[in-house]
PDB file of N, CA and C in Angstrom:
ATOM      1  N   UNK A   1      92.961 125.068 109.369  1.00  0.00           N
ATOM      2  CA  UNK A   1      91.590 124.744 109.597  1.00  0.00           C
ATOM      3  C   UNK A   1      91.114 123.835 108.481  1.00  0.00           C
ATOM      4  N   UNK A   2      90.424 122.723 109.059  1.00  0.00           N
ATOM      5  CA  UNK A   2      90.312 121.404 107.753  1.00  0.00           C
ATOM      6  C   UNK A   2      88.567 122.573 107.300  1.00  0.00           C
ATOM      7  N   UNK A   3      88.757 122.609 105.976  1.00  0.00           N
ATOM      8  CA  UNK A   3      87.827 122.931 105.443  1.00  0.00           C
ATOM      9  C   UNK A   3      87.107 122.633 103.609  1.00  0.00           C
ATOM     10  N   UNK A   4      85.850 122.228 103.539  1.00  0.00           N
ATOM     11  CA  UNK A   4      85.467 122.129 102.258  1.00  0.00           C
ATOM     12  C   UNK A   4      84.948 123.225 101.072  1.00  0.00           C
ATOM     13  N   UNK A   5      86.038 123.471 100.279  1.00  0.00           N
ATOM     14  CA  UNK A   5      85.624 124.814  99.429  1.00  0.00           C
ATOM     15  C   UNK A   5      85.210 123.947  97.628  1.00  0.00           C
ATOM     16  N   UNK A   6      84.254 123.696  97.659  1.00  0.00           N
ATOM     17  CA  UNK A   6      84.169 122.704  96.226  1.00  0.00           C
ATOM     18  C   UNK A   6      84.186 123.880  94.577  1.00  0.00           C
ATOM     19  N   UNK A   7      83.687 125.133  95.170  1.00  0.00           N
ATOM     20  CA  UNK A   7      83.699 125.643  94.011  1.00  0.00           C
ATOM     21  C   UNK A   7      84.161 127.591  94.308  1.00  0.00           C
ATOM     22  N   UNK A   8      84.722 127.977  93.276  1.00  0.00           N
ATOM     23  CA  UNK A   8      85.776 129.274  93.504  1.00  0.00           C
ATOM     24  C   UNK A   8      84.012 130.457  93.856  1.00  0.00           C
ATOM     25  N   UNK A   9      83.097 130.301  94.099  1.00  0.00           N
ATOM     26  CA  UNK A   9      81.608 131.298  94.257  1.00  0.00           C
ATOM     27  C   UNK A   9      81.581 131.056  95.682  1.00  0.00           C
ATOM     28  N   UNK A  10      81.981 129.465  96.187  1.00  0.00           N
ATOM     29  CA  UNK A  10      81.393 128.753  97.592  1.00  0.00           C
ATOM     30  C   UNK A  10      82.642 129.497  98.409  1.00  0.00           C
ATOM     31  N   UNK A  11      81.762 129.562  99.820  1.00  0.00           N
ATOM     32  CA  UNK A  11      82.480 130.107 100.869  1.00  0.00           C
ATOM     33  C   UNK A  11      83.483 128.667 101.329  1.00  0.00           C
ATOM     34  N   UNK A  12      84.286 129.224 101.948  1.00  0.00           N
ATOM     35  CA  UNK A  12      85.125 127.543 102.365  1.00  0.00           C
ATOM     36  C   UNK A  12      84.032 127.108 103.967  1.00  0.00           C
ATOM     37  N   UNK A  13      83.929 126.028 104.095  1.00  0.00           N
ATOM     38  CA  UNK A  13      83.022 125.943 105.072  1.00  0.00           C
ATOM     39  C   UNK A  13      83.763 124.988 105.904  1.00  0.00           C
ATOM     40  N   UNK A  14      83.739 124.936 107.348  1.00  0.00           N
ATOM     41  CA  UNK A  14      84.902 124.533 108.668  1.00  0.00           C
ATOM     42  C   UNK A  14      84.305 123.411 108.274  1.00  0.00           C
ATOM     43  N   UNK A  15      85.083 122.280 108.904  1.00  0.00           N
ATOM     44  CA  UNK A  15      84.470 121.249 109.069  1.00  0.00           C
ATOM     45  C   UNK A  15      84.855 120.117 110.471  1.00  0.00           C
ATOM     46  N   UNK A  16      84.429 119.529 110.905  1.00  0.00           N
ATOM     47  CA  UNK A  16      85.008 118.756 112.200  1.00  0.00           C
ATOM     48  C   UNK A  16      85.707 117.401 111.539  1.00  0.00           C
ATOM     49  N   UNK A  17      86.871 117.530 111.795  1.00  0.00           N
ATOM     50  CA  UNK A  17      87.885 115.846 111.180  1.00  0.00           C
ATOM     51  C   UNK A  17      88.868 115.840 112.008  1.00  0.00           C
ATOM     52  N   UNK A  18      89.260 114.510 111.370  1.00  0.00           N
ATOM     53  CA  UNK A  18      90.592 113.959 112.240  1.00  0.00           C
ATOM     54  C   UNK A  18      91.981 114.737 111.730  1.00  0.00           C
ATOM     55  N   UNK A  19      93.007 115.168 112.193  1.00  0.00           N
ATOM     56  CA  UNK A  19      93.483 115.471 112.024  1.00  0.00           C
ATOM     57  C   UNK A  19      95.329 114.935 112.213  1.00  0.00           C
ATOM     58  N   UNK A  20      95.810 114.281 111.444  1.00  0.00           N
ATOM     59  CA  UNK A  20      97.028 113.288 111.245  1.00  0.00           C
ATOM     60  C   UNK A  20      98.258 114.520 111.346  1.00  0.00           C
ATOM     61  N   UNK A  21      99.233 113.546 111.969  1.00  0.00           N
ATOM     62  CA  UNK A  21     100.158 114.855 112.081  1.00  0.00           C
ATOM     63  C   UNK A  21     101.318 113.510 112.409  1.00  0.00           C
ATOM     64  N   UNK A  22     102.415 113.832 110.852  1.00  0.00           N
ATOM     65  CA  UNK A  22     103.299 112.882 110.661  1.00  0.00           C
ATOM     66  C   UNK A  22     104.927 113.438 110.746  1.00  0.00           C
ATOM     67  N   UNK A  23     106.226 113.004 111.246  1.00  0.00           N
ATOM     68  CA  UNK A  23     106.964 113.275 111.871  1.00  0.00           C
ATOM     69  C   UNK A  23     107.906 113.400 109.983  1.00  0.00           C
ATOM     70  N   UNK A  24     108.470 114.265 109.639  1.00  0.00           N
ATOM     71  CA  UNK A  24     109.579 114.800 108.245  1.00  0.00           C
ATOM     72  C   UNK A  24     108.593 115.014 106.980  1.00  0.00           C
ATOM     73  N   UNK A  25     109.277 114.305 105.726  1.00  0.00           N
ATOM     74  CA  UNK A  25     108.479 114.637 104.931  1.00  0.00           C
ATOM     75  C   UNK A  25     108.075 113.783 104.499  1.00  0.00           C
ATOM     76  N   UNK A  26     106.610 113.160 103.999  1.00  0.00           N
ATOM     77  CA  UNK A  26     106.311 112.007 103.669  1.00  0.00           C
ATOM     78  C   UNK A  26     105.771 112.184 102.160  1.00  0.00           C
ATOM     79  N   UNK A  27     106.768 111.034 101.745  1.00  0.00           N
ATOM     80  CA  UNK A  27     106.458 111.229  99.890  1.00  0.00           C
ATOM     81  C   UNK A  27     104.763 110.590  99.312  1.00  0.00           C
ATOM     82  N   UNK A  28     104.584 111.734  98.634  1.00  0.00           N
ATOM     83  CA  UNK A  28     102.988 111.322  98.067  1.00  0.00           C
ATOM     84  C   UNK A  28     102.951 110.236  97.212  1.00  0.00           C
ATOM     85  N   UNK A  29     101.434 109.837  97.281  1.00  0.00           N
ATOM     86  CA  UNK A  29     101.813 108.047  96.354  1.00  0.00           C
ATOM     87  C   UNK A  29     101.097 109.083  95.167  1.00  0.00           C
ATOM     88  N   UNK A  30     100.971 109.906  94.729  1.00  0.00           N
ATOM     89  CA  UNK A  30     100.540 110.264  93.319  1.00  0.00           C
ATOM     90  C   UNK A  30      99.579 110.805  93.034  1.00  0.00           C
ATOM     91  N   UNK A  31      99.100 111.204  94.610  1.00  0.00           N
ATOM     92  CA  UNK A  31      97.425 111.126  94.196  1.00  0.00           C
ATOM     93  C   UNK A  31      97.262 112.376  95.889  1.00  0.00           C
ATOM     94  N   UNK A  32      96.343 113.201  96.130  1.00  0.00           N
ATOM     95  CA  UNK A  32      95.867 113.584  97.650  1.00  0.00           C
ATOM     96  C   UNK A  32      95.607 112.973  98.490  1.00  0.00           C
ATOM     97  N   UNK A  33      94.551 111.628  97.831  1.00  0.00           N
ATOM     98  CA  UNK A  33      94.616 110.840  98.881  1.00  0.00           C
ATOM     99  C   UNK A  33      95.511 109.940  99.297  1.00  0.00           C
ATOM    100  N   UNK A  34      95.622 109.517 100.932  1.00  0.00           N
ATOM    101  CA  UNK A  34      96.346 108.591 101.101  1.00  0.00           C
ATOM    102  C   UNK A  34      95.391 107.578 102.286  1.00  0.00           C
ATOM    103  N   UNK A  35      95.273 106.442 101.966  1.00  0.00           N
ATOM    104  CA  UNK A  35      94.469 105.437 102.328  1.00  0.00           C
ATOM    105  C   UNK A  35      94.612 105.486 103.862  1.00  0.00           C
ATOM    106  N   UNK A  36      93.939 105.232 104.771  1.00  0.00           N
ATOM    107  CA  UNK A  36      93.950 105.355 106.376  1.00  0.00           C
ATOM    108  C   UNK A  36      94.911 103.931 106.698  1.00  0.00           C
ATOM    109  N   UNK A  37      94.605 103.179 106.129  1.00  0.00           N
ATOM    110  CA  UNK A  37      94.836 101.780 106.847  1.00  0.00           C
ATOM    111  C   UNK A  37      96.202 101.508 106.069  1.00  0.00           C
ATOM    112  N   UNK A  38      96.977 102.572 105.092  1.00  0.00           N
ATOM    113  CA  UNK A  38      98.538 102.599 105.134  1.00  0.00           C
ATOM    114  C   UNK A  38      99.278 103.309 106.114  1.00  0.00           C
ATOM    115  N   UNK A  39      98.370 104.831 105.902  1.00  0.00           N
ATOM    116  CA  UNK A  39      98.706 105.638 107.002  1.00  0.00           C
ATOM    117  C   UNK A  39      99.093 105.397 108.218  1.00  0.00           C
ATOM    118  N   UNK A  40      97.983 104.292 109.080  1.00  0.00           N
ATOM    119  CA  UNK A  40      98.040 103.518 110.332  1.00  0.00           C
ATOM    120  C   UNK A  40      99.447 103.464 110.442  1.00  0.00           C
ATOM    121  N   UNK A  41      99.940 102.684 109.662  1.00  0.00           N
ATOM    122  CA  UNK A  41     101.634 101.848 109.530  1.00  0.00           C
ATOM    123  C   UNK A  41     102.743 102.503 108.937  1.00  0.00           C
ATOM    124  N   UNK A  42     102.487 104.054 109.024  1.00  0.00           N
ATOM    125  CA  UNK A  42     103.315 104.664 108.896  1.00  0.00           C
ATOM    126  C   UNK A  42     104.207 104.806 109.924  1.00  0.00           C
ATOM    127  N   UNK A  43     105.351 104.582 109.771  1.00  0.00           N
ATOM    128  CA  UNK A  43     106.602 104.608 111.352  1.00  0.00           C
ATOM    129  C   UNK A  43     106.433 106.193 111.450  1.00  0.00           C
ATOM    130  N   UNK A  44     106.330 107.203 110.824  1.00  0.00           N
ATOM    131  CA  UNK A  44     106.644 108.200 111.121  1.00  0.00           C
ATOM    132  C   UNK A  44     105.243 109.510 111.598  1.00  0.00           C
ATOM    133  N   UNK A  45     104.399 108.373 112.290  1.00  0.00           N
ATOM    134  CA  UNK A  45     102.832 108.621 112.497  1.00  0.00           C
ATOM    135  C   UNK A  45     103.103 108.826 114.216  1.00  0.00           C
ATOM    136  N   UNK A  46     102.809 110.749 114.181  1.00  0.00           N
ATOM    137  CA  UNK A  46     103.654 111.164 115.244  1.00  0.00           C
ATOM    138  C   UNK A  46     102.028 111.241 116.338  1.00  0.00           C
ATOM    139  N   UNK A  47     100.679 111.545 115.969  1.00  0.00           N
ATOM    140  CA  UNK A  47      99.542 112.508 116.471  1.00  0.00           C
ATOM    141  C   UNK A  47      99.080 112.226 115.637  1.00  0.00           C
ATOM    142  N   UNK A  48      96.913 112.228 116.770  1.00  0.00           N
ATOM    143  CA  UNK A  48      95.862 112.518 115.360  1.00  0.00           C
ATOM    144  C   UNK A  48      95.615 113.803 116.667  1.00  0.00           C
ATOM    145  N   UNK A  49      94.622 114.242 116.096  1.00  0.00           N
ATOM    146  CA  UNK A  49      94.173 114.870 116.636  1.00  0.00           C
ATOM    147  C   UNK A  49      92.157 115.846 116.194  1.00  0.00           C
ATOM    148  N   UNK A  50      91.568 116.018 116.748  1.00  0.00           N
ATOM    149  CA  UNK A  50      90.414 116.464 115.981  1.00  0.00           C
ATOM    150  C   UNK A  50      90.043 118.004 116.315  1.00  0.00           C
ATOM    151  N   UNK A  51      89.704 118.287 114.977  1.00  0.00           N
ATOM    152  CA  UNK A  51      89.387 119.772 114.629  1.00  0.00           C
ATOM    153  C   UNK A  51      87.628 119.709 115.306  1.00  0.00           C
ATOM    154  N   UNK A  52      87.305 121.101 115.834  1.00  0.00           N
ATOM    155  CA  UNK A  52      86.690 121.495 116.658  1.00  0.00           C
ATOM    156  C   UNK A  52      85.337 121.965 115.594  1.00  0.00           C
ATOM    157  N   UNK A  53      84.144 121.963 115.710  1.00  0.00           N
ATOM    158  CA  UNK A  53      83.338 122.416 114.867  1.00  0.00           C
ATOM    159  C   UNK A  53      83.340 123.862 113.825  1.00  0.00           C
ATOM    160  N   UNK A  54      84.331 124.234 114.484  1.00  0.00           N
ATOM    161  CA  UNK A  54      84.706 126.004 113.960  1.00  0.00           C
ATOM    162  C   UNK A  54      85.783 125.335 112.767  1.00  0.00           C
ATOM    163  N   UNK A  55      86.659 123.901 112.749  1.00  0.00           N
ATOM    164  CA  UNK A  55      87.976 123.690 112.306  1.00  0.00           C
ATOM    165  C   UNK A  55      88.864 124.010 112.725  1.00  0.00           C
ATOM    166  N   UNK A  56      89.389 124.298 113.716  1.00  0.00           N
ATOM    167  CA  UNK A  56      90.106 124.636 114.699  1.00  0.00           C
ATOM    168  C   UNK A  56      90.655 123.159 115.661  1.00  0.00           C
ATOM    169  N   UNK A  57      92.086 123.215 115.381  1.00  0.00           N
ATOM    170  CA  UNK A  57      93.113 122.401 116.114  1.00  0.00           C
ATOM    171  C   UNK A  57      94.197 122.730 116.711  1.00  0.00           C
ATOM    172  N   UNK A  58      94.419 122.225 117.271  1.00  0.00           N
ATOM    173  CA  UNK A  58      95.967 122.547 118.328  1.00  0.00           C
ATOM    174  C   UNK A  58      96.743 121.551 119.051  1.00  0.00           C
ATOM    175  N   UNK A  59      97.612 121.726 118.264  1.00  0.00           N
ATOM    176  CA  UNK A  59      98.916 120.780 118.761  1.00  0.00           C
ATOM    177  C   UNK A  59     100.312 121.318 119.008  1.00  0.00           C
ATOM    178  N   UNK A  60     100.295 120.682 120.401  1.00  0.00           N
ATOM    179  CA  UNK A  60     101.877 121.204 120.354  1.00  0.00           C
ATOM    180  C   UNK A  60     103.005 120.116 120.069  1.00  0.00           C
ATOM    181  N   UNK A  61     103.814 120.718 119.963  1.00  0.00           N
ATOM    182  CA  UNK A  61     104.792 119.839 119.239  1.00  0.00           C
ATOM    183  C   UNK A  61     106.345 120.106 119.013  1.00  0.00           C
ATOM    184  N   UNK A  62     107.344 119.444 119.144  1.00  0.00           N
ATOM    185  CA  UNK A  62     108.467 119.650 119.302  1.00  0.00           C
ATOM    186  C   UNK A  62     109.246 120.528 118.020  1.00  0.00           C
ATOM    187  N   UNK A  63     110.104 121.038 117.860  1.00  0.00           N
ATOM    188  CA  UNK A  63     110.916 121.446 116.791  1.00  0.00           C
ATOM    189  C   UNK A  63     111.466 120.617 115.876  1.00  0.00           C
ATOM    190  N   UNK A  64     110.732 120.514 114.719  1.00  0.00           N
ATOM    191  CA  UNK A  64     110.971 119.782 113.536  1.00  0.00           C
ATOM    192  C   UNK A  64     110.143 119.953 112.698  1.00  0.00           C
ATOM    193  N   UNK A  65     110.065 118.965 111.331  1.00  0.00           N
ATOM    194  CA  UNK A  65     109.227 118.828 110.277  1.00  0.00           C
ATOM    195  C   UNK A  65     108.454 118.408 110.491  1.00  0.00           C
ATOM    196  N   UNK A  66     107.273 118.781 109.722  1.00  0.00           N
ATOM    197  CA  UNK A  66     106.190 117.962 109.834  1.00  0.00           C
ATOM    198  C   UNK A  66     105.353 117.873 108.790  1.00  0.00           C
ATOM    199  N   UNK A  67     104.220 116.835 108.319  1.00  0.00           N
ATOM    200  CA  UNK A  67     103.758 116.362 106.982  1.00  0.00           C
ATOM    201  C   UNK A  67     102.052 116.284 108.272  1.00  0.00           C
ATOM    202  N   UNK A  68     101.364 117.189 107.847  1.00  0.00           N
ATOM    203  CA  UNK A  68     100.011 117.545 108.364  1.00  0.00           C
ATOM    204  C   UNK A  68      98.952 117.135 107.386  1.00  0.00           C
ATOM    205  N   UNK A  69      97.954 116.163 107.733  1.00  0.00           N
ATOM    206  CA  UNK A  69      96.918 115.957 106.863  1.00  0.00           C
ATOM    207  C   UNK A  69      95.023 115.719 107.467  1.00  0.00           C
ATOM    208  N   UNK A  70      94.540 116.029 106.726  1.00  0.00           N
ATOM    209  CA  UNK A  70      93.022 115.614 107.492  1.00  0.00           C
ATOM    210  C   UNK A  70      92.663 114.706 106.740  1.00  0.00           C
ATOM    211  N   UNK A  71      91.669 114.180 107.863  1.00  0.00           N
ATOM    212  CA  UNK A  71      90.846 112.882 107.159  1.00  0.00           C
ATOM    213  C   UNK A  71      89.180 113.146 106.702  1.00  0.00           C
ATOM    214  N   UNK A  72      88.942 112.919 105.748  1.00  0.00           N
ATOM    215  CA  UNK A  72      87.906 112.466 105.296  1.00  0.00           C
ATOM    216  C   UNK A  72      87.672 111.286 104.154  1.00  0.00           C
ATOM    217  N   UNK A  73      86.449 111.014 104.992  1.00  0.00           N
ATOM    218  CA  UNK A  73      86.435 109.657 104.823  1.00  0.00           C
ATOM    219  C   UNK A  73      87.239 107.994 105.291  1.00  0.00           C
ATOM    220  N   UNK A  74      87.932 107.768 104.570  1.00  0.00           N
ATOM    221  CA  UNK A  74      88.585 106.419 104.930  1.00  0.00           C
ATOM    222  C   UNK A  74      90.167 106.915 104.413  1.00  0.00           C
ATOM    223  N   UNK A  75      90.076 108.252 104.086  1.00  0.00           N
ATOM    224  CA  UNK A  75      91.519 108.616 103.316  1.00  0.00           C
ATOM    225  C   UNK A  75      92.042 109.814 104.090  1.00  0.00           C
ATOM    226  N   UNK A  76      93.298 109.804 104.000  1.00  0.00           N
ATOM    227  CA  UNK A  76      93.543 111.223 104.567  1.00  0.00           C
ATOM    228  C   UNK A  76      94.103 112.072 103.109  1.00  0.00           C
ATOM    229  N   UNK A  77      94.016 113.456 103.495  1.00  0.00           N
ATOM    230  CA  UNK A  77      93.981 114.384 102.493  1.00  0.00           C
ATOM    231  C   UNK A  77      95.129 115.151 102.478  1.00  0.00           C
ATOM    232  N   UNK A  78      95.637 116.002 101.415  1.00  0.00           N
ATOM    233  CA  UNK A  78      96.194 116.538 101.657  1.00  0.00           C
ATOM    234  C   UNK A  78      96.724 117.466  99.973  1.00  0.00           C
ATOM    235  N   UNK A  79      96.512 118.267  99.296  1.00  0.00           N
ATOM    236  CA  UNK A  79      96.466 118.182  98.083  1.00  0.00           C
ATOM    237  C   UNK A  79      97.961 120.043  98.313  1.00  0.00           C
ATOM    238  N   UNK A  80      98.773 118.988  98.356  1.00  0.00           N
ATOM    239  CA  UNK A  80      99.570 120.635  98.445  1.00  0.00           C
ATOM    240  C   UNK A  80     100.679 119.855  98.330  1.00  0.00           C
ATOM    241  N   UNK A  81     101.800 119.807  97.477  1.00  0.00           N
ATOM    242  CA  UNK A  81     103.066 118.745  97.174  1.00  0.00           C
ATOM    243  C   UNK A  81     104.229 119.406  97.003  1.00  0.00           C
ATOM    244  N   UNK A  82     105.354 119.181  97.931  1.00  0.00           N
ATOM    245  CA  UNK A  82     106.710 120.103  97.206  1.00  0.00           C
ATOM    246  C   UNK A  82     107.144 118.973  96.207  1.00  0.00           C
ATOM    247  N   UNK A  83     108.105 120.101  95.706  1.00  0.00           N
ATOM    248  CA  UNK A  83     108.984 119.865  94.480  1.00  0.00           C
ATOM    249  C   UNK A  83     109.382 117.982  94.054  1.00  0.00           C
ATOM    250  N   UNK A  84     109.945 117.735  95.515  1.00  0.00           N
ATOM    251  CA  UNK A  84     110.123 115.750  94.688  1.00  0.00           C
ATOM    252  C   UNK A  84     109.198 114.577  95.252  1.00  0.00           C
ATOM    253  N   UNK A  85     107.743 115.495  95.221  1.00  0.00           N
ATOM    254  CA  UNK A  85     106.617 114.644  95.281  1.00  0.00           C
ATOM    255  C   UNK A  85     106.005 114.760  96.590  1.00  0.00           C
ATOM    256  N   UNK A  86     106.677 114.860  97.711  1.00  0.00           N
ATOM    257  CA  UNK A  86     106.424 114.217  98.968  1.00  0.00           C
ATOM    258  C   UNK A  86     105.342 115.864  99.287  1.00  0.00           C
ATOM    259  N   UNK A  87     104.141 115.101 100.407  1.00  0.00           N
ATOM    260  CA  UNK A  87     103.405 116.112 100.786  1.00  0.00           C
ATOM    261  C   UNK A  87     103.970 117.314 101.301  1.00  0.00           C
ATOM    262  N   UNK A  88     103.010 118.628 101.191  1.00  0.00           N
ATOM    263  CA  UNK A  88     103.966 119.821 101.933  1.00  0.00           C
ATOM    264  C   UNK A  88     104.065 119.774 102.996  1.00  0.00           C
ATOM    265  N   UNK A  89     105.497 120.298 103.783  1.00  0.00           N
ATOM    266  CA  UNK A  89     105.304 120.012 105.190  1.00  0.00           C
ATOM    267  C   UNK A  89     105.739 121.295 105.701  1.00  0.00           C
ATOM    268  N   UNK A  90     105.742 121.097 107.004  1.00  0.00           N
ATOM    269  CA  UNK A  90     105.706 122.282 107.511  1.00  0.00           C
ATOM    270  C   UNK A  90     107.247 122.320 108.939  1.00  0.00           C
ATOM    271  N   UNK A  91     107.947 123.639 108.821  1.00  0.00           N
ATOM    272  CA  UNK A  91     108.739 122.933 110.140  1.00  0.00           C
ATOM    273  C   UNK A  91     108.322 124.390 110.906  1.00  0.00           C
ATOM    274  N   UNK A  92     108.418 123.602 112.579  1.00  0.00           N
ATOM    275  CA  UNK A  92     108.335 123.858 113.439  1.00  0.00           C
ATOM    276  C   UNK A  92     109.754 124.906 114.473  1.00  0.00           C
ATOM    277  N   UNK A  93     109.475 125.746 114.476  1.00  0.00           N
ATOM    278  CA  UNK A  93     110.947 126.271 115.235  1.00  0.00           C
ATOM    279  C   UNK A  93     110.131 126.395 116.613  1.00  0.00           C
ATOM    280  N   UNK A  94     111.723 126.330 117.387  1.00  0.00           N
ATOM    281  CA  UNK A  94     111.237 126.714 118.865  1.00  0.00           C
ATOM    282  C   UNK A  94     110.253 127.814 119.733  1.00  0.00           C
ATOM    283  N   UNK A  95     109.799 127.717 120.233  1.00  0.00           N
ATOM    284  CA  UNK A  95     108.731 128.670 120.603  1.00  0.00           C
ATOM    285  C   UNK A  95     107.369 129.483 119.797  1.00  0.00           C
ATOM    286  N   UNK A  96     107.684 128.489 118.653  1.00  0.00           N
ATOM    287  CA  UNK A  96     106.890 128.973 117.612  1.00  0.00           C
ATOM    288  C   UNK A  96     105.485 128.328 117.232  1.00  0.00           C
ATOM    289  N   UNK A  97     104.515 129.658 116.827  1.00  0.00           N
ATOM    290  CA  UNK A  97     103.203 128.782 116.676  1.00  0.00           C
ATOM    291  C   UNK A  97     103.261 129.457 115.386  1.00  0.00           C
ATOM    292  N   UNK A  98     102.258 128.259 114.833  1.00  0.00           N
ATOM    293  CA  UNK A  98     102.117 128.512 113.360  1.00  0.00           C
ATOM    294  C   UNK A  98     100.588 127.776 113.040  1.00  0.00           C
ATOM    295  N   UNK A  99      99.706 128.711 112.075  1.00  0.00           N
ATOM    296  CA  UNK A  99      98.649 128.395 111.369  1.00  0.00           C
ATOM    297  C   UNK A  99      99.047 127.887 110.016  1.00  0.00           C
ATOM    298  N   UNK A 100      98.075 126.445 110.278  1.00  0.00           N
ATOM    299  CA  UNK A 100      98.161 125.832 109.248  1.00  0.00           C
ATOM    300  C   UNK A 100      96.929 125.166 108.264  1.00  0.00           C
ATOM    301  N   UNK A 101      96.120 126.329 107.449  1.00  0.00           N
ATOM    302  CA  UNK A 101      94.943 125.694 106.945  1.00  0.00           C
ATOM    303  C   UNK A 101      95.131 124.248 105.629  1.00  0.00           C
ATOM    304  N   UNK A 102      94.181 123.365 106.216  1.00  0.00           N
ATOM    305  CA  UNK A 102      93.465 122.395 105.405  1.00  0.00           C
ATOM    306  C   UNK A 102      92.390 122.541 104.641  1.00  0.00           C
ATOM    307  N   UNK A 103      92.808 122.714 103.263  1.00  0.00           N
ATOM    308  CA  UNK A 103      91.672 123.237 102.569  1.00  0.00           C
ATOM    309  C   UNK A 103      91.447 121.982 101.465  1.00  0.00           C
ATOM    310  N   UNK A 104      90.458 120.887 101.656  1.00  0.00           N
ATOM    311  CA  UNK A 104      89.495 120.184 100.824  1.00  0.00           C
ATOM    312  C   UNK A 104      89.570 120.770  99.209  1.00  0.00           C
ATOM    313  N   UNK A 105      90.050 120.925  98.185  1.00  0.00           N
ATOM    314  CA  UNK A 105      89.711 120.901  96.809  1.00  0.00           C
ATOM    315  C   UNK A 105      89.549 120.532  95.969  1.00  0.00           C
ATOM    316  N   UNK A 106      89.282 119.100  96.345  1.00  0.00           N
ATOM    317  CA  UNK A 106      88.817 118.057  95.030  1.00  0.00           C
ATOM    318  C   UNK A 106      88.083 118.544  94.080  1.00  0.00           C
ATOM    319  N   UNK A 107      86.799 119.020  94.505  1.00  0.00           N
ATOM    320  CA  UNK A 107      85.933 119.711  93.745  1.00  0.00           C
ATOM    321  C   UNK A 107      85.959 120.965  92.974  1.00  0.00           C
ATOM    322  N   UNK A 108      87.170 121.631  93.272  1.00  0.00           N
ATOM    323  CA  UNK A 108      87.438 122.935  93.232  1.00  0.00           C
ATOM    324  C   UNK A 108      87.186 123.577  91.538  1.00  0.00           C
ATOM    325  N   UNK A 109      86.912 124.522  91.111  1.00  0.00           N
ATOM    326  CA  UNK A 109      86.974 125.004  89.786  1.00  0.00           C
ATOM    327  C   UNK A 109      88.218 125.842  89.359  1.00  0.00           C
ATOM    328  N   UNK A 110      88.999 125.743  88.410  1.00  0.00           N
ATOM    329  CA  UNK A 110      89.878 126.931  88.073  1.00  0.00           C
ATOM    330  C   UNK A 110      90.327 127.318  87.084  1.00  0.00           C
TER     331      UNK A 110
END
């Protein structure tokens, strides 16, 4: 669920966004954000899709990896990185559903 939690007191609050959904693992440029208009031209730019006023999305999708991000603003987000940089991703097994929250923490305190 794409959501904005800016500070560890604040409730996380849903939010309605786009929701990018990219095919293995895609390496981070260094930073959460990643610019829309690189993103566009990503070969491995599988689905968008948009979260519902609650934050709530659903996609189905074949068995494999996947590199899941929301958009806000002109950037897509994503602040969660494995080990050799590239965003966290997530894989998919057969018949399988899986929750996957988007949680906004730029702002975050810790």
């Amino acid at each position: 669920m794409p959501s904005n939690s800016p500070n560890p007191s604040a409730t996380e609050e849903p939010v309605s966004t786009t929701v990018w959904v990219f095919s293995d693992r895609i390496p981070g440029p260094g930073s959460p954000y990643w610019p829309i208009a690189e993103a566009k031209q990503h070969p491995n730019l599988v689905c968008t899709t948009q979260s519902d006023a609650a934050g709530h999305y659903q996609i189905q999708l074949p068995p494999s990896e996947y590199t899941v991000l929301a958009q806000y603003d002109e950037s897509l987000y994503l602040n969660s990185f494995q080990g050799d940089g590239s965003y966290r991703s997530i894989t998919v097994a057969p018949e399988q559903i899986i929750e996957f929250d988007l949680t906004h923490i730029e702002q975050a305190f810790f």
